[in-house]
N, C-alpha and C. Protein backbone atom coordinates (compact mmCIF):
# COMPACT_ATOMS: atom_id res chain seq x y z
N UNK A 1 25.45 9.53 -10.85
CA UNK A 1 24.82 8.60 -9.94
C UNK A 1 23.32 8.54 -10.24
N UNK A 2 22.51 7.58 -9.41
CA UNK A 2 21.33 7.88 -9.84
C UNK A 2 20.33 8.68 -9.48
N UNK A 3 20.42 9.89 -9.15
CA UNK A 3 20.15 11.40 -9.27
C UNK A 3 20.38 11.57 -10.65
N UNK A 4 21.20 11.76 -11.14
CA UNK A 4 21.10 12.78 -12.66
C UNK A 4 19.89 12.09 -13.56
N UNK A 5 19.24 11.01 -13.12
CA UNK A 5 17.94 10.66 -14.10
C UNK A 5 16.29 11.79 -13.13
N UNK A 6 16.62 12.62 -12.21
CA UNK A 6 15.82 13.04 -11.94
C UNK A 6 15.44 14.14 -12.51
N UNK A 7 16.08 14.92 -13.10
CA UNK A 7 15.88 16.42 -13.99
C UNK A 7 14.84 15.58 -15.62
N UNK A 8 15.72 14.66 -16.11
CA UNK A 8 14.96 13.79 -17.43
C UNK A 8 13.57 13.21 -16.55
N UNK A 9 13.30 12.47 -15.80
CA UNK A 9 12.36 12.07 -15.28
C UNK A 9 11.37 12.83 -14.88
N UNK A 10 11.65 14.24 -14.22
CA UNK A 10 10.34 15.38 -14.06
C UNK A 10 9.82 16.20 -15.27
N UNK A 11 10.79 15.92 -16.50
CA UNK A 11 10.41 16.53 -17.54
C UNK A 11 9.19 15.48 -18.40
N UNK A 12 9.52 14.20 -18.05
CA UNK A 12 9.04 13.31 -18.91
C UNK A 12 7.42 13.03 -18.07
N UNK A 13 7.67 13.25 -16.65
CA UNK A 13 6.12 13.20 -15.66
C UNK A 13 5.82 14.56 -16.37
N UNK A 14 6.18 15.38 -16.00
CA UNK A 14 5.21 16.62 -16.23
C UNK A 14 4.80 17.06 -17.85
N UNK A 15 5.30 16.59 -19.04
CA UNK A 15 5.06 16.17 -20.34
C UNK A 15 3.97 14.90 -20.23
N UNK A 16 4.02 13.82 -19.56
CA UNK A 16 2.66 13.29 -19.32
C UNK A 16 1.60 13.85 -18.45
N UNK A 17 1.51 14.61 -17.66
CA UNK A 17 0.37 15.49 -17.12
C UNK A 17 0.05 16.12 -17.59
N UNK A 18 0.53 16.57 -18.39
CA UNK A 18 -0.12 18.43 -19.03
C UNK A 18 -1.28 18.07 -19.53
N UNK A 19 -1.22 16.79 -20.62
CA UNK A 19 -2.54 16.89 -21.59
C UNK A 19 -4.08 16.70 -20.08
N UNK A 20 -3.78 15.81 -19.57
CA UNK A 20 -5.08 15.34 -18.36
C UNK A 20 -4.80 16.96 -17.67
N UNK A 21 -3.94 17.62 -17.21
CA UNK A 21 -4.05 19.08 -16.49
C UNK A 21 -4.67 20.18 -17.11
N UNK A 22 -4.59 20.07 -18.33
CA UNK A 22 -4.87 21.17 -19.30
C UNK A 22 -6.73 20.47 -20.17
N UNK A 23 -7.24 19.49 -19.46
CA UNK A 23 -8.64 19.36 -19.90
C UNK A 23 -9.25 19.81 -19.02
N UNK A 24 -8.53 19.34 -17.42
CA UNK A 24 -9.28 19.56 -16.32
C UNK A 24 -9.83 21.35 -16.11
N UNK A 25 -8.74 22.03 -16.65
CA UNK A 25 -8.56 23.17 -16.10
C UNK A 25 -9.45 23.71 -17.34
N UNK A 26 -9.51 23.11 -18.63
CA UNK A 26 -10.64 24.00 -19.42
C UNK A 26 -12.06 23.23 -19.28
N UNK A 27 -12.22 22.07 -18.75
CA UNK A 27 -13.65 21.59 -18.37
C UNK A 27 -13.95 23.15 -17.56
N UNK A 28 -12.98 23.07 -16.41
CA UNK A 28 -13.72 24.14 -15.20
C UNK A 28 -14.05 25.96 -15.61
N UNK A 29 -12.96 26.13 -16.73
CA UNK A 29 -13.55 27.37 -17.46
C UNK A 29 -14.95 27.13 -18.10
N UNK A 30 -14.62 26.23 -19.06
CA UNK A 30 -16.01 26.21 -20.36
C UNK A 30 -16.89 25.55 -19.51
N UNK A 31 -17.16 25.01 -18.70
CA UNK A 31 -18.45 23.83 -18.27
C UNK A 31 -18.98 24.59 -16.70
N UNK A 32 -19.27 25.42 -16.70
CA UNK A 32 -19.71 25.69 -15.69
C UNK A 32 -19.11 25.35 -14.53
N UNK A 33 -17.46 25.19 -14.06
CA UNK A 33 -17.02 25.04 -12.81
C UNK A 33 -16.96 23.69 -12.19
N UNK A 34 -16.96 22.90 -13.61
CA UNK A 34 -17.40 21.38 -13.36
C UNK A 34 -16.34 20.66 -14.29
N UNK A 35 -15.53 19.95 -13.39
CA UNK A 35 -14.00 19.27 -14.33
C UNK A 35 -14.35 18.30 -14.95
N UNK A 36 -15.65 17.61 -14.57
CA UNK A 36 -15.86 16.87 -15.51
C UNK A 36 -17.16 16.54 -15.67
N UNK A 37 -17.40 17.69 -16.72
CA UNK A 37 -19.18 18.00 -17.19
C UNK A 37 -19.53 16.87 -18.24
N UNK A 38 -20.31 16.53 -18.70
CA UNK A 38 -21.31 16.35 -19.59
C UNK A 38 -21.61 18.07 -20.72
N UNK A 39 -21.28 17.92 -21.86
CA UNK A 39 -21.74 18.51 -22.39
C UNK A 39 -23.01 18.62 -23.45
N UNK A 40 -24.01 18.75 -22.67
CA UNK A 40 -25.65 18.86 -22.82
C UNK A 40 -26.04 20.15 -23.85
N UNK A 41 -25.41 20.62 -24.17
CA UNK A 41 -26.13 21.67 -24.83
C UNK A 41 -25.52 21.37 -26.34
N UNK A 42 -24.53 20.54 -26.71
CA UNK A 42 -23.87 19.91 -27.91
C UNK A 42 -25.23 19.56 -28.72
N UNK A 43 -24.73 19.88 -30.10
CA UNK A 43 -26.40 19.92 -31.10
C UNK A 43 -25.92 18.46 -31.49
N UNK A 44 -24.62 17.78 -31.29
CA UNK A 44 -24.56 16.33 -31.74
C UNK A 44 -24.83 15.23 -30.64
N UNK A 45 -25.36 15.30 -29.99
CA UNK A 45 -25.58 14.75 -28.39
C UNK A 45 -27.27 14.58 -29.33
N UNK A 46 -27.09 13.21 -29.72
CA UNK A 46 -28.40 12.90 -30.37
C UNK A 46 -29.16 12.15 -29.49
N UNK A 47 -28.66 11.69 -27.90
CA UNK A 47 -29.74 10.77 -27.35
C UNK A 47 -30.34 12.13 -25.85
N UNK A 48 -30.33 13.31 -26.22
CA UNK A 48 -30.81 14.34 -25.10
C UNK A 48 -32.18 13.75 -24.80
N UNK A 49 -33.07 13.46 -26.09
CA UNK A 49 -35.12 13.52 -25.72
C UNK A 49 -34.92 12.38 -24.85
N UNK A 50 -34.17 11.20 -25.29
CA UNK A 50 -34.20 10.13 -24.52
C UNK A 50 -34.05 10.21 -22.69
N UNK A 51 -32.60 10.79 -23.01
CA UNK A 51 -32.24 11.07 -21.76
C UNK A 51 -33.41 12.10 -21.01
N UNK A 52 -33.73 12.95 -21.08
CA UNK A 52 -35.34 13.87 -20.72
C UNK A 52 -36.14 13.10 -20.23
N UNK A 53 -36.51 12.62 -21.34
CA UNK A 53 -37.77 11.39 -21.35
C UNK A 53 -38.08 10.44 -20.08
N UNK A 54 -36.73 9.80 -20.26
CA UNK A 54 -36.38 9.08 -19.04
C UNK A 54 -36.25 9.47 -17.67
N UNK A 55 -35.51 10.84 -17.41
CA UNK A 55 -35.95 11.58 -16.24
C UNK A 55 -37.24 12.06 -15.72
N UNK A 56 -37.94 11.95 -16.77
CA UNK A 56 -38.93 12.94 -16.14
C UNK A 56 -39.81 11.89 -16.14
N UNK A 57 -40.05 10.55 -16.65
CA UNK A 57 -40.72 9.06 -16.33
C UNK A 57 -40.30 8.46 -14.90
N UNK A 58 -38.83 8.15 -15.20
CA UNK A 58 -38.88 7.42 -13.79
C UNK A 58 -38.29 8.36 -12.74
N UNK A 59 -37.48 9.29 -12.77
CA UNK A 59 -36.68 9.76 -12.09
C UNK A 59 -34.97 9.65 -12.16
N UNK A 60 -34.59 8.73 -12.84
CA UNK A 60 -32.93 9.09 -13.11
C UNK A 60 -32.91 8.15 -14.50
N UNK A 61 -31.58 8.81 -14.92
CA UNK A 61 -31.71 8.25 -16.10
C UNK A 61 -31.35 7.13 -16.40
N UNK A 62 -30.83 6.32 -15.32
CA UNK A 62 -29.73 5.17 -15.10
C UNK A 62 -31.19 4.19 -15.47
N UNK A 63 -32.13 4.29 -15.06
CA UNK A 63 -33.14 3.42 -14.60
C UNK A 63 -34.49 3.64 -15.73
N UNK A 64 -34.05 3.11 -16.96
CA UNK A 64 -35.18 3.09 -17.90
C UNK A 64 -35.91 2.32 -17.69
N UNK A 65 -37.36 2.74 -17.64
CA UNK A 65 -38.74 1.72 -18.01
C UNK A 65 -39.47 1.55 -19.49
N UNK A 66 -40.47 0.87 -19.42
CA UNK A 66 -41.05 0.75 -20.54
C UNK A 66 -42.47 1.61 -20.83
N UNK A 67 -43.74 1.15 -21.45
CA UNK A 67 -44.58 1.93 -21.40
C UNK A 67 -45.34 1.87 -20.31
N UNK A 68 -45.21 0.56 -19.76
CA UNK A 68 -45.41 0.27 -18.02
C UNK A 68 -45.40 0.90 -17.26
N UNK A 69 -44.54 2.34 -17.37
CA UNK A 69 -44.65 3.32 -16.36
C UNK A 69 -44.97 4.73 -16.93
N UNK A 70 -45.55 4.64 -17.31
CA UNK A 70 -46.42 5.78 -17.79
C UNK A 70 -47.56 5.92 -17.43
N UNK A 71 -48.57 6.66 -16.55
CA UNK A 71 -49.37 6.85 -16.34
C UNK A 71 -50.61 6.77 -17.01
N UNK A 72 -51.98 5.72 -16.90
CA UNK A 72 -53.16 5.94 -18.13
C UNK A 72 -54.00 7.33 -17.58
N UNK A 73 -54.47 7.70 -18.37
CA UNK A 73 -55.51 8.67 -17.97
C UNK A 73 -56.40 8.44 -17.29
N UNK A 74 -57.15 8.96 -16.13
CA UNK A 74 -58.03 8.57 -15.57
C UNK A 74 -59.07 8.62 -16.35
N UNK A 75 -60.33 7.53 -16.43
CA UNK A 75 -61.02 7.46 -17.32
C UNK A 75 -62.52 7.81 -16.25
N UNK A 76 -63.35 7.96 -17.14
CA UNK A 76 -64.87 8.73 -16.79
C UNK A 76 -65.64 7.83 -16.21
């Protein structure tokens, strides 16, 4: 009847979960407790200065400016 497709059917869900279960669960080992980190300390993560740069100019990184917001020196 259609019961006997439920034993094939939990094998075939839980064969599609594992791979998404088994990132989540090593994000939260390797990443500091965080399932879904950013990994910042990667030496191939070539836009970090940018990303910096940009935080510490405007305040988030979502929100780039130009040289417009950079402070001039106070002059004499």
């Amino acid at each position: 009847m259609w019961y006997e497709i439920l034993p094939s059917a939990g094998l075939v869900f839980t064969f599609l979960a594992l791979p998404s279960g088994c990132n989540w669960v090593l994000n939260k080992v390797f990443h500091n407790r965080k399932h879904c980190a950013r990994d910042w300390n990667a030496a191939h993560f070539e836009d970090y200065d940018m990303y910096r740069r940009d935080w510490r100019i405007t305040g988030s990184e979502y929100k780039p400016k130009g040289l417009e917001s950079i402070p001039d020196p106070p002059s004499k």
